[in-house]
Protein backbone atom coordinates (compact mmCIF):
# COMPACT_ATOMS: atom_id res chain seq x y z
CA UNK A 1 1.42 -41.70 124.36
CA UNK A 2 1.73 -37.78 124.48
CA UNK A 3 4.83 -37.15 122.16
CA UNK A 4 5.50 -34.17 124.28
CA UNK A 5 5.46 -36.13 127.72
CA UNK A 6 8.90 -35.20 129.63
CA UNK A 7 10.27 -38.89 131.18
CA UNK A 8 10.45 -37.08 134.34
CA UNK A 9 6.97 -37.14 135.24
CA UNK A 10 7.39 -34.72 138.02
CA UNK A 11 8.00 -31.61 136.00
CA UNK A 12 4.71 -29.91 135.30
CA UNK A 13 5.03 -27.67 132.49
CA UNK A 14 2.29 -24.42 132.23
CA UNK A 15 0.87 -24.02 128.91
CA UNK A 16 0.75 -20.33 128.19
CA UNK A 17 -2.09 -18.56 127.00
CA UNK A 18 -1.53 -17.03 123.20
CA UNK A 19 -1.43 -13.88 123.43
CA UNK A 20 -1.40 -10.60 120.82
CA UNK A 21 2.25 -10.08 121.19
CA UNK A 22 3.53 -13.75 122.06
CA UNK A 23 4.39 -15.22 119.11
CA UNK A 24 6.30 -18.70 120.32
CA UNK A 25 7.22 -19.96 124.06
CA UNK A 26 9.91 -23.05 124.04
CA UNK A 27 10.05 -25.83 126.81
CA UNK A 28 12.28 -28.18 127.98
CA UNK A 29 11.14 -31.73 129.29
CA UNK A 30 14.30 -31.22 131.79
CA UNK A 31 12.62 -27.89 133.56
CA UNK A 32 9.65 -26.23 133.82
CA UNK A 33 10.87 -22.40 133.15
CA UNK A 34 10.20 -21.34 129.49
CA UNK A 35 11.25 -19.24 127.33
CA UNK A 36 8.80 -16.52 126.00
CA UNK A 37 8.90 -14.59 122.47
CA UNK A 38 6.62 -11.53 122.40
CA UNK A 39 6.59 -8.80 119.78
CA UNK A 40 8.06 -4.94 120.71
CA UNK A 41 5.36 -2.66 118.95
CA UNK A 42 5.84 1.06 118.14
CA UNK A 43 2.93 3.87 118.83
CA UNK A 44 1.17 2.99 115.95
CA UNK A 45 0.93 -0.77 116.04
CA UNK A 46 3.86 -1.87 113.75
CA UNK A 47 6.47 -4.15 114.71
CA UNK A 48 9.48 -2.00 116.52
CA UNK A 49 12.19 -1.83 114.08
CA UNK A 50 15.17 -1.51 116.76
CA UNK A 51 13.85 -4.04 119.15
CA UNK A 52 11.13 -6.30 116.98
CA UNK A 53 11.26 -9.71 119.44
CA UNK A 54 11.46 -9.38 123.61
CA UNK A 55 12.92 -12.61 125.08
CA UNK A 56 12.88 -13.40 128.14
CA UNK A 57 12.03 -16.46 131.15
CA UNK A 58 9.12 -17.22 132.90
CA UNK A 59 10.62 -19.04 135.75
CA UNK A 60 7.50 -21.02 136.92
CA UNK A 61 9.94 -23.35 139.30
CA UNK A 62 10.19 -19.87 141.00
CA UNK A 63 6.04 -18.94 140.65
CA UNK A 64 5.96 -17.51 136.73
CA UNK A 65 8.43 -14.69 137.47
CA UNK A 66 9.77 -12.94 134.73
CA UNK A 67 13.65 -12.96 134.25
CA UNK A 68 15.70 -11.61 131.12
CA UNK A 69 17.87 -14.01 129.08
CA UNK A 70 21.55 -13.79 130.08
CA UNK A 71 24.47 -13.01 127.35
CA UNK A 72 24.76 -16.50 127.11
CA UNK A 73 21.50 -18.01 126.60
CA UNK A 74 20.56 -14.69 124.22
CA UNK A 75 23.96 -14.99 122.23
CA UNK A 76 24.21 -19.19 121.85
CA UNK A 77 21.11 -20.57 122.95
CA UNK A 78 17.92 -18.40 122.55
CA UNK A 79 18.62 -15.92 120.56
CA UNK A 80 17.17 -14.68 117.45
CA UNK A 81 18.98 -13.55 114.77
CA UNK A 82 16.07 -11.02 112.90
CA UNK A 83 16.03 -9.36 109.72
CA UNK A 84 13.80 -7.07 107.92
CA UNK A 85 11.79 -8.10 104.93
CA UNK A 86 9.50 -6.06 104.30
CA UNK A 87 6.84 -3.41 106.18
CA UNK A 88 5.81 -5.97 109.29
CA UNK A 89 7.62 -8.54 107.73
CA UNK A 90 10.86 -10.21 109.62
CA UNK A 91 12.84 -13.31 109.22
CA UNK A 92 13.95 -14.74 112.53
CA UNK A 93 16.65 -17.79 112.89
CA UNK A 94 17.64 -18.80 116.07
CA UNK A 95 21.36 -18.37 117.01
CA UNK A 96 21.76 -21.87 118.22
CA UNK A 97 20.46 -23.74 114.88
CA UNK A 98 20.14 -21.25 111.73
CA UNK A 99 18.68 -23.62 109.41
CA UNK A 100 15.29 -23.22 111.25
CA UNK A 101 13.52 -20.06 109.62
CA UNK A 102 10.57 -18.67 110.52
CA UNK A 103 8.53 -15.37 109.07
CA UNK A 104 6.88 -12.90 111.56
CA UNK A 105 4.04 -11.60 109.72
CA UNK A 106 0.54 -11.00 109.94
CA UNK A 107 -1.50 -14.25 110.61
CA UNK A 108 -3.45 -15.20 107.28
CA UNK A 109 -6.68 -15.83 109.26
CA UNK A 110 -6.62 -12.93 111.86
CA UNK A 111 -5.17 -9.78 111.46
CA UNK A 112 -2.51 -10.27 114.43
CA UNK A 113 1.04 -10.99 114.26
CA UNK A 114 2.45 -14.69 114.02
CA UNK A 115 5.74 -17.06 113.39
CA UNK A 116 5.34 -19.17 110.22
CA UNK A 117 7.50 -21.69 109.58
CA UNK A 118 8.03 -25.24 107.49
CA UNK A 119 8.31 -28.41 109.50
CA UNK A 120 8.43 -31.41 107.47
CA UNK A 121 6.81 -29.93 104.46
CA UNK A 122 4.26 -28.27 106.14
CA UNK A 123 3.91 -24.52 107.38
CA UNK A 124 3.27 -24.19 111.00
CA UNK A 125 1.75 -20.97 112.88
CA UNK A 126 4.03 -21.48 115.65
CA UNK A 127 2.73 -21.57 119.30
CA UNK A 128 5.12 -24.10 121.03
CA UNK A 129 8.23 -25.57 120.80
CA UNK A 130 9.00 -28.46 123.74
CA UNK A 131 12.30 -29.75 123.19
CA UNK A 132 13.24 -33.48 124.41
CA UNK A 133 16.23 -33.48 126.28
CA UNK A 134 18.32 -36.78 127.12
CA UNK A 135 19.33 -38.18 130.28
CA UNK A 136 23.16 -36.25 130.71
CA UNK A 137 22.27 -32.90 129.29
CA UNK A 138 25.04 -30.16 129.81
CA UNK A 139 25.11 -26.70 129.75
CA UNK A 140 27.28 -26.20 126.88
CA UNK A 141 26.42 -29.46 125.29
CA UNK A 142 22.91 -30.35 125.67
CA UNK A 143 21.68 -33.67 124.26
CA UNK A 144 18.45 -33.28 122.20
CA UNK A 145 16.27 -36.59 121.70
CA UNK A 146 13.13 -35.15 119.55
CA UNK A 147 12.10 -31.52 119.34
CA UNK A 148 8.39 -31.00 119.08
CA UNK A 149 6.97 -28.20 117.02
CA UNK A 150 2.97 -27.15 117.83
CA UNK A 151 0.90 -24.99 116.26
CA UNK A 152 -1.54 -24.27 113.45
CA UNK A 153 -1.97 -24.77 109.80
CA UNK A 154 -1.95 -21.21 108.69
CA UNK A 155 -4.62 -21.44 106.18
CA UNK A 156 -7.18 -24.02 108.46
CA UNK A 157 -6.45 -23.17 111.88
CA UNK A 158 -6.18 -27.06 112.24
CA UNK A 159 -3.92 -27.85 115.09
CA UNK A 160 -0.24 -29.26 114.04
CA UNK A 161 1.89 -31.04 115.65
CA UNK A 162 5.38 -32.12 114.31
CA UNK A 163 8.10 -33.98 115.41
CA UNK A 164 11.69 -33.48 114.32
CA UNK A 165 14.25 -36.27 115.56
CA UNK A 166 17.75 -34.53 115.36
């Protein structure tokens, strides 16, 4: 059994394409829109300073249009908080669970940007996050069954998948 199978098998979810500025996309097995992370770079290449992370929908329940976050979903659900570490170097927690970290940095097998993080002992490039929702979710409360981390291991390119049971 897929571990990332939704229990509502008509929702078809769109795997996106990884691109040079998209460093993560997160799904929900209760819709099919997703929520995309791409990079803001400057003139010469670097990470924007001001504006290092664009988030935003793609509402494919509406044909992949493009739609901003809200105040809402950007301040308590999808969010980032980011700091600067270094030159190209950010830490980025998300607003709605802080203990997750991840490092935006340059990948160590290709010389383009990517989310590192560590899922049950392991670093992850990050590509894909599909979160698990229960029967009941609400708005303000949603219920989360398993969240499903994907990606690479940063040194192999290996794929990696990793479940986290809340």
């Amino acid at each position: 059994m897929d571990i990332t199978a939704p229990k509502d098998s008509t929702i078809q979810h769109t795997f996106l394409e990884n691109t040079v500025k998209q460093i993560l996309y997160i799904q929900r097995s209760s819709s099919p829109n997703t929520v995309v992370y791409d990079l803001n770079f400057d003139e010469q290449g670097n990470i924007n300073k001001k504006d290092p992370v664009d988030i935003y929908w793609r509402k494919f329940s509406r044909g992949g249009e493009r739609k901003d976050l809200n105040y809402i979903q950007r301040r308590f659900a999808y969010g980032l908080k980011v700091k600067q570490l270094d030159h190209n170097k950010y830490q980025v927690k998300f607003v709605s669970y802080d203990k997750f970290v991840a490092i935006i940095q340059k990948s160590y097998l290709s010389d383009e940007f990517s989310a590192i993080a560590e899922v049950n002992g392991k670093e992850i490039e990050l590509r894909r996050i599909f979160i698990i929702m229960e029967e009941g979710e609400s708005m303000w409360f949603p219920k989360i069954e398993a969240i499903v981390i994907e990606g690479v291991d940063p040194y192999s390119g290996i794929e990696i998948k990793e479940k986290i049971t809340p």
